[in-house]
Protein backbone atom coordinates (compact mmCIF):
# COMPACT_ATOMS: atom_id res chain seq x y z
CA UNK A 1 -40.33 -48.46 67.69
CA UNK A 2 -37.41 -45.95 68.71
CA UNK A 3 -36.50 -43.53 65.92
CA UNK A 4 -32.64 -43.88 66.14
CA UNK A 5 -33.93 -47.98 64.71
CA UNK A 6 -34.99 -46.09 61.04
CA UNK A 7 -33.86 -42.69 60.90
CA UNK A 8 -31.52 -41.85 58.11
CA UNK A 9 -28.33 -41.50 59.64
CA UNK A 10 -25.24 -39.38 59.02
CA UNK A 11 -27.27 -36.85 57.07
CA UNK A 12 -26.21 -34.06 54.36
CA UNK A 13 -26.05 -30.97 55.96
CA UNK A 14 -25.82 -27.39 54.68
CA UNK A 15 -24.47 -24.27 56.71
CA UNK A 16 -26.10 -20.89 57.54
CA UNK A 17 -24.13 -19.14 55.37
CA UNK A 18 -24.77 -21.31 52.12
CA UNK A 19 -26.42 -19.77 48.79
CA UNK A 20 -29.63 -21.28 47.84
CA UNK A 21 -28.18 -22.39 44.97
CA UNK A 22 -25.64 -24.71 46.76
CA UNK A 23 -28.10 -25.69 49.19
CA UNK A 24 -30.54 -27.07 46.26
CA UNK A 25 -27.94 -28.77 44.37
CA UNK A 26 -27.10 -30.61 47.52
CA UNK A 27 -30.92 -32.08 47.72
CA UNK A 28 -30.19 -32.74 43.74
CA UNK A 29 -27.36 -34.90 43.96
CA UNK A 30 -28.53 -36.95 46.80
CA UNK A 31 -32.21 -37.09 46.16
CA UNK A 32 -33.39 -35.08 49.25
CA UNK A 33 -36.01 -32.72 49.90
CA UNK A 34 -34.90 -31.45 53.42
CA UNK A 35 -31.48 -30.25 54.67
CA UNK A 36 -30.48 -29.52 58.73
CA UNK A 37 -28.41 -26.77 58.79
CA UNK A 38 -25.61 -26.52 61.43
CA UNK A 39 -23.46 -24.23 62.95
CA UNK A 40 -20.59 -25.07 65.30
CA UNK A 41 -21.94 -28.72 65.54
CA UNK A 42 -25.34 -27.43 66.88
CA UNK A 43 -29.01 -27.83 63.97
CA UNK A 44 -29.74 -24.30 64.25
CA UNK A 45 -32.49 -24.60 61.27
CA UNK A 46 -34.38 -26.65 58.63
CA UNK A 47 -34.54 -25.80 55.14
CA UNK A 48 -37.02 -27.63 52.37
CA UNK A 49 -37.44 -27.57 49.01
CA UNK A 50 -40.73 -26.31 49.99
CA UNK A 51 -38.72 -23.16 51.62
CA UNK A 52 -36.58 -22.62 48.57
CA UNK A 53 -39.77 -22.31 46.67
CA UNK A 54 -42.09 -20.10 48.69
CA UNK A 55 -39.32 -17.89 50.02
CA UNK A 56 -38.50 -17.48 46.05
CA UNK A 57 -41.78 -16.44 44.54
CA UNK A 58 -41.70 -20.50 42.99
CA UNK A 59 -38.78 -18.95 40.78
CA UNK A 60 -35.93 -21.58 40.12
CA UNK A 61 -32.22 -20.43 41.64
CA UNK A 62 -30.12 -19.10 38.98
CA UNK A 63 -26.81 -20.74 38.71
CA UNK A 64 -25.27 -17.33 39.59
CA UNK A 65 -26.65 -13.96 39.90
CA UNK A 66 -27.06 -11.89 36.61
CA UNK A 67 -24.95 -8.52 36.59
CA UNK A 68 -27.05 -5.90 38.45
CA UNK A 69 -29.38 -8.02 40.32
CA UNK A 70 -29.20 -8.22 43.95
CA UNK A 71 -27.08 -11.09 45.39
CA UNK A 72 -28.69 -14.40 45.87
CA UNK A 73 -30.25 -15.12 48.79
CA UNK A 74 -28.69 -17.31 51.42
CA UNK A 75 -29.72 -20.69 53.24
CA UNK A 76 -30.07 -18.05 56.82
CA UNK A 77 -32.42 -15.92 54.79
CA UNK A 78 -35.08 -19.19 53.77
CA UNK A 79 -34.89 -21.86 56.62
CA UNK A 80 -36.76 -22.40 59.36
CA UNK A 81 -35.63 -21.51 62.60
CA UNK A 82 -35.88 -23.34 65.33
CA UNK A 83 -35.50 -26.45 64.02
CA UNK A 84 -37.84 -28.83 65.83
CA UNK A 85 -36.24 -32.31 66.60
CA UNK A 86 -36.60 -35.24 68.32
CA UNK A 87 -34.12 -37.36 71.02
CA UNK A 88 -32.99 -40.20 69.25
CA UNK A 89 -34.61 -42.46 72.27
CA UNK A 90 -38.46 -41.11 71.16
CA UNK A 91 -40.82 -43.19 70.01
CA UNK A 92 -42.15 -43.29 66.09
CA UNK A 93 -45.57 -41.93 67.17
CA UNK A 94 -44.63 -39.42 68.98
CA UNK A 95 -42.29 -37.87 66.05
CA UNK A 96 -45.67 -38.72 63.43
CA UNK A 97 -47.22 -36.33 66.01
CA UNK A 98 -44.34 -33.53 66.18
CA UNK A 99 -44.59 -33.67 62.15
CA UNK A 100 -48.18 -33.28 61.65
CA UNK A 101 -48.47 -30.60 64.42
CA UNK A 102 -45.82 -28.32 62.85
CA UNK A 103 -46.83 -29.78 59.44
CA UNK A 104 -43.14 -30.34 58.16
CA UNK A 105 -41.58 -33.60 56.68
CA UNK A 106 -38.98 -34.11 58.54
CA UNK A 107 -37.02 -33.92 61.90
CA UNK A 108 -33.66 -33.80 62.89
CA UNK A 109 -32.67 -36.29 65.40
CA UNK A 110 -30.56 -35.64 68.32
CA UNK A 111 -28.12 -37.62 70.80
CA UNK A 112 -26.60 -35.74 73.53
CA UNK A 113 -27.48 -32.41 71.47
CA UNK A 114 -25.82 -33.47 68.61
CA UNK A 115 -27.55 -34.30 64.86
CA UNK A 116 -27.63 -38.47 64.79
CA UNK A 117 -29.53 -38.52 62.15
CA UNK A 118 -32.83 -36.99 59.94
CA UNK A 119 -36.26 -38.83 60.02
CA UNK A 120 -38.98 -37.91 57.36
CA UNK A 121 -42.27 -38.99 56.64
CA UNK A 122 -40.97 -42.09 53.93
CA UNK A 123 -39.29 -42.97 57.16
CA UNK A 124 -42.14 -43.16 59.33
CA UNK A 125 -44.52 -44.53 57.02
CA UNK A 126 -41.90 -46.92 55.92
CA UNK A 127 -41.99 -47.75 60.03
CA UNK A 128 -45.50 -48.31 60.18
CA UNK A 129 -46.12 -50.35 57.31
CA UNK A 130 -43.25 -52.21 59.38
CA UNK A 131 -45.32 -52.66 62.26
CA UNK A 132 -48.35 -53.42 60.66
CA UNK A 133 -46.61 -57.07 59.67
CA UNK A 134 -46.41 -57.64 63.36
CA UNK A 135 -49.62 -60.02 64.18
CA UNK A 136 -50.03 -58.59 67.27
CA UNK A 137 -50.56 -54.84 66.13
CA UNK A 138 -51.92 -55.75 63.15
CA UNK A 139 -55.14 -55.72 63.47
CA UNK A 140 -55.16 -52.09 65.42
CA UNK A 141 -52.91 -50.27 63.02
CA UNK A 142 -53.85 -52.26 59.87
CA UNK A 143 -57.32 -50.93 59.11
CA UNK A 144 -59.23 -50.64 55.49
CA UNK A 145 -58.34 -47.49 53.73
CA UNK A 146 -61.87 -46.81 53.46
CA UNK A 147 -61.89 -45.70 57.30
CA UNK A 148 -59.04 -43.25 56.51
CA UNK A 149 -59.91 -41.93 53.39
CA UNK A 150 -61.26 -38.33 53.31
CA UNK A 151 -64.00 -36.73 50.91
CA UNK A 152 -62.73 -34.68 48.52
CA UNK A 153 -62.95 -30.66 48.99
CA UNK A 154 -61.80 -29.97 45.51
CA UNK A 155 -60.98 -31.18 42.07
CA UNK A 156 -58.69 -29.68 39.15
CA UNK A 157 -59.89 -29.77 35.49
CA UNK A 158 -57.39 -29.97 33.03
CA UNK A 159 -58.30 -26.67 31.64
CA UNK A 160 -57.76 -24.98 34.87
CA UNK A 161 -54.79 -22.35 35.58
CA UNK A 162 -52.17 -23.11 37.28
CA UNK A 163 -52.99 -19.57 39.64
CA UNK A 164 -56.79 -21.32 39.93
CA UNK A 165 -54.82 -24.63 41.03
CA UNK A 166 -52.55 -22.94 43.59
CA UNK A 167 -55.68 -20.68 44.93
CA UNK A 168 -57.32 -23.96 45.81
CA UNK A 169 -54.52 -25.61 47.65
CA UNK A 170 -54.48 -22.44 49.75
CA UNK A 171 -58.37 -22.17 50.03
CA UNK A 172 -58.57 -25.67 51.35
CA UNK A 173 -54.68 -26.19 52.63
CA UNK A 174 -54.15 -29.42 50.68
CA UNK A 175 -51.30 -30.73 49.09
CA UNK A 176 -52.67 -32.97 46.36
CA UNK A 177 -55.93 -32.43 44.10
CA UNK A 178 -57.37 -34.84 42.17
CA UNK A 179 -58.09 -33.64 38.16
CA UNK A 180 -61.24 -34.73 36.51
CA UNK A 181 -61.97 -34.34 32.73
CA UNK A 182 -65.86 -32.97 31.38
CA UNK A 183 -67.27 -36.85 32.46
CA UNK A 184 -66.37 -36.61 35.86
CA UNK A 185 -63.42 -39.16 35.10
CA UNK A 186 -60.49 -38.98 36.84
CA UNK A 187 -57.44 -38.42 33.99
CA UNK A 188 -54.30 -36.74 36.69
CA UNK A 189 -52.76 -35.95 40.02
CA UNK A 190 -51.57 -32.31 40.52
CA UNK A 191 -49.59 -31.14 43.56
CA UNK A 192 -49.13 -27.83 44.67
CA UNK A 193 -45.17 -28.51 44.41
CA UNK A 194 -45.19 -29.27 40.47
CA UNK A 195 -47.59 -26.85 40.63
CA UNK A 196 -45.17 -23.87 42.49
CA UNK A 197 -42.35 -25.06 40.03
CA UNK A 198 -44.22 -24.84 36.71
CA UNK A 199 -45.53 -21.45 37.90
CA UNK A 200 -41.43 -20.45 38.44
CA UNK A 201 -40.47 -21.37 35.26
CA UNK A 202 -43.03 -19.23 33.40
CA UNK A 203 -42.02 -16.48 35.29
CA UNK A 204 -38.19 -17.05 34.25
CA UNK A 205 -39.20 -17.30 31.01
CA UNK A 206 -41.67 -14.19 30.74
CA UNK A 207 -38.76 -12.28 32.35
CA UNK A 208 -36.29 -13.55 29.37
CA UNK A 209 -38.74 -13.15 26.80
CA UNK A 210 -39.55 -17.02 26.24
CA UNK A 211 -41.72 -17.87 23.58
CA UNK A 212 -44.87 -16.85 22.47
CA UNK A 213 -47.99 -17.87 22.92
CA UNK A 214 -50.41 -18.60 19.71
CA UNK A 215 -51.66 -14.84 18.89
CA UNK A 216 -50.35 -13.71 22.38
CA UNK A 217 -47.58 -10.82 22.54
CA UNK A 218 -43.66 -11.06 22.06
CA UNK A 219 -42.03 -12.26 25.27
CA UNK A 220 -45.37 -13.18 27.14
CA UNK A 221 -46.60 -16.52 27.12
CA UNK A 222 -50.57 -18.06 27.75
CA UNK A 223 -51.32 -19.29 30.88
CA UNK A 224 -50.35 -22.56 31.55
CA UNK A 225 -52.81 -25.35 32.88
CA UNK A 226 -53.78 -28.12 35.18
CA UNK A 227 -53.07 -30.61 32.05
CA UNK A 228 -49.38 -29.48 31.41
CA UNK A 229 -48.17 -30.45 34.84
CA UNK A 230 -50.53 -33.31 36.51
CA UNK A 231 -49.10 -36.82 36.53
CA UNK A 232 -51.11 -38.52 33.64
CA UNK A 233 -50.15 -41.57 35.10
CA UNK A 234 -52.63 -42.38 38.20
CA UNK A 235 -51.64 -44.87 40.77
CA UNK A 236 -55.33 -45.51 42.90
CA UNK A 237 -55.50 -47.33 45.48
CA UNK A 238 -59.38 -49.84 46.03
CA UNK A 239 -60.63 -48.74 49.93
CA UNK A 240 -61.02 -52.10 50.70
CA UNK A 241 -57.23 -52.49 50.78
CA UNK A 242 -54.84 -52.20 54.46
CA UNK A 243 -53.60 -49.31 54.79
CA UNK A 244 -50.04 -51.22 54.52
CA UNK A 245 -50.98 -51.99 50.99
CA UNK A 246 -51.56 -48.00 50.12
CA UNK A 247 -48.22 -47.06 51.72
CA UNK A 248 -46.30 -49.55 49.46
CA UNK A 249 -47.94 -48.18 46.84
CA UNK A 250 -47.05 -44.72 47.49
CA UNK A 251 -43.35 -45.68 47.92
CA UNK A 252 -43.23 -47.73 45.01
CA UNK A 253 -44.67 -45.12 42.97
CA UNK A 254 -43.03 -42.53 45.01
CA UNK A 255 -46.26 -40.03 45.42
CA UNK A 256 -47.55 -39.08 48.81
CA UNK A 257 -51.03 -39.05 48.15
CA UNK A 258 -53.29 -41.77 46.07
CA UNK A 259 -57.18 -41.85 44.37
CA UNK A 260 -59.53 -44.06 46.32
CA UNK A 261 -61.38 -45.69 43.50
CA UNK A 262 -63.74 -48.70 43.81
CA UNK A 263 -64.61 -50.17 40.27
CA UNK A 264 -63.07 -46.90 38.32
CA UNK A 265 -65.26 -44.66 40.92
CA UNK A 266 -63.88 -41.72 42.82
CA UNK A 267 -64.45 -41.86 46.49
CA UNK A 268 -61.65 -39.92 47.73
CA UNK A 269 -58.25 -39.62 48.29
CA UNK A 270 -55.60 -40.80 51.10
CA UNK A 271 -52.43 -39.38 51.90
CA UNK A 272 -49.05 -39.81 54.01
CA UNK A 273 -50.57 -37.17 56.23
CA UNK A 274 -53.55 -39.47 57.35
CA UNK A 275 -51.47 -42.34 57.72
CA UNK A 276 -48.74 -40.45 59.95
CA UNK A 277 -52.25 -39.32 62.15
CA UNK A 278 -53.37 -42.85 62.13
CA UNK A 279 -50.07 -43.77 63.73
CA UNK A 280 -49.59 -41.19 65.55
CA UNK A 281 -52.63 -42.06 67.28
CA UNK A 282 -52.93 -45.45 68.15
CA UNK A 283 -49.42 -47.06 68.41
């Protein structure tokens, strides 16, 4: 399947010379996390909320600069340059590939040099799940979660700081860790995104003297943990299920990674990134 048949056409674009700011309310009011940025009709970078946030410190953008700080950083200063992109005449696996290599979620898409349109991982796992309803290909793309899966390097405890949470997404350059309470039970999903943006917003408020906490000094607040920014709400996925079955599931719930469990049991956990290599690979 050719990328120009599900690539997100005519796609919001920001300039070089955008602020931050303007660049992240774009993604806000349409629901994106990833903006091409053109100049004189040519994609000359990428920018990510992932960008805004490491290039940032995890700190939200102020609306506006406060007198006396520096001016606010612009879209030139955070994106990623070159953009890597795809001909709108390549194949699906070949841009699963591109992504994985360069470990970005999404790709511009280009016809005669020119942006066509954006494809992102919901695309392409929205593609495969696609394919996987052909009966011909089923049975080669289709296979049991269980033979995607992967063991897990690390688990979260609600107790845990968000620094310890972050430190172990970098240790073991994962996106997603599973939380487990004292029994070994699995209570929450944290990602190192919520995690990044709860880490910001103590900073903002340390800096502006939030609130304190419980026997802790004026303006300085306690550490906040794994338990105040996991989703409580687990979506798991059985591993005897098709791996179309866990993709709908992460759409519908709109998470990109899910808990194998088997009978309440953690075996392990499955992500968009597998399932893009598992494409990538065989179709």
């Amino acid at each position: 399947m050719l990328v120009s048949r599900f690539m997100t056409r005519r796609p919001v674009t920001v300039t070089p010379s955008a602020t931050l700011h303007e660049a992240v309310r774009l993604m806000e009011q349409h629901g994106f996390r990833h903006l091409p940025v053109v100049a004189d009709g040519a994609v000359v970078g990428m920018l990510s909320d992932r960008d805004v946030l490491l290039g940032t410190g995890a700190r939200p953008i102020p609306a506006r600069p406060a007198a006396g700080v520096p001016k606010e950083p612009l879209v030139e200063d955070r994106m990623r340059a070159p953009a890597f992109c795809v001909e709108d005449g390549e194949r699906g696996p070949v841009a699963a590939l591109r992504m994985i290599e360069q470990r970005i979620g999404a790709l511009p898409v280009l016809r005669g040099g020119q942006l066509a349109g954006l494809v992102t991982e919901t695309n392409l796992v929205t593609a495969f799940r696609d394919l996987c309803r052909d009966p011909a290909r089923s049975d080669e793309l289709d296979r049991g979660v269980e033979e995607l899966m992967h063991s897990l390097d690390a688990t979260l405890s609600p107790k845990d700081s968000l620094e310890e949470a972050l430190r172990q997404c970098g240790d073991w350059r994962i996106r997603h860790l599973p939380v487990l309470d004292e029994n070994e039970e699995l209570v929450g999903m944290a990602s190192d995104r919520d995690i990044r943006l709860a880490i910001g917003r103590a900073l903002l408020q340390g800096e502006s003297g939030g609130a304190p906490a419980a026997g802790g000094a004026a303006g300085k607040r306690g550490p906040a943990t794994v338990s105040e920014v996991m989703s409580h709400q687990v979506v798991g996925i059985d591993p005897r299920e098709p791996l179309s079955r866990a993709v709908t599931v992460m759409l519908d719930a709109r998470v990109s990674a899910l808990p194998v469990l088997l009978d309440g049991t953690l075996l392990g956990i499955i992500t968009r990134t597998d399932i893009l290599e598992h494409y990538g690979s065989v179709a």
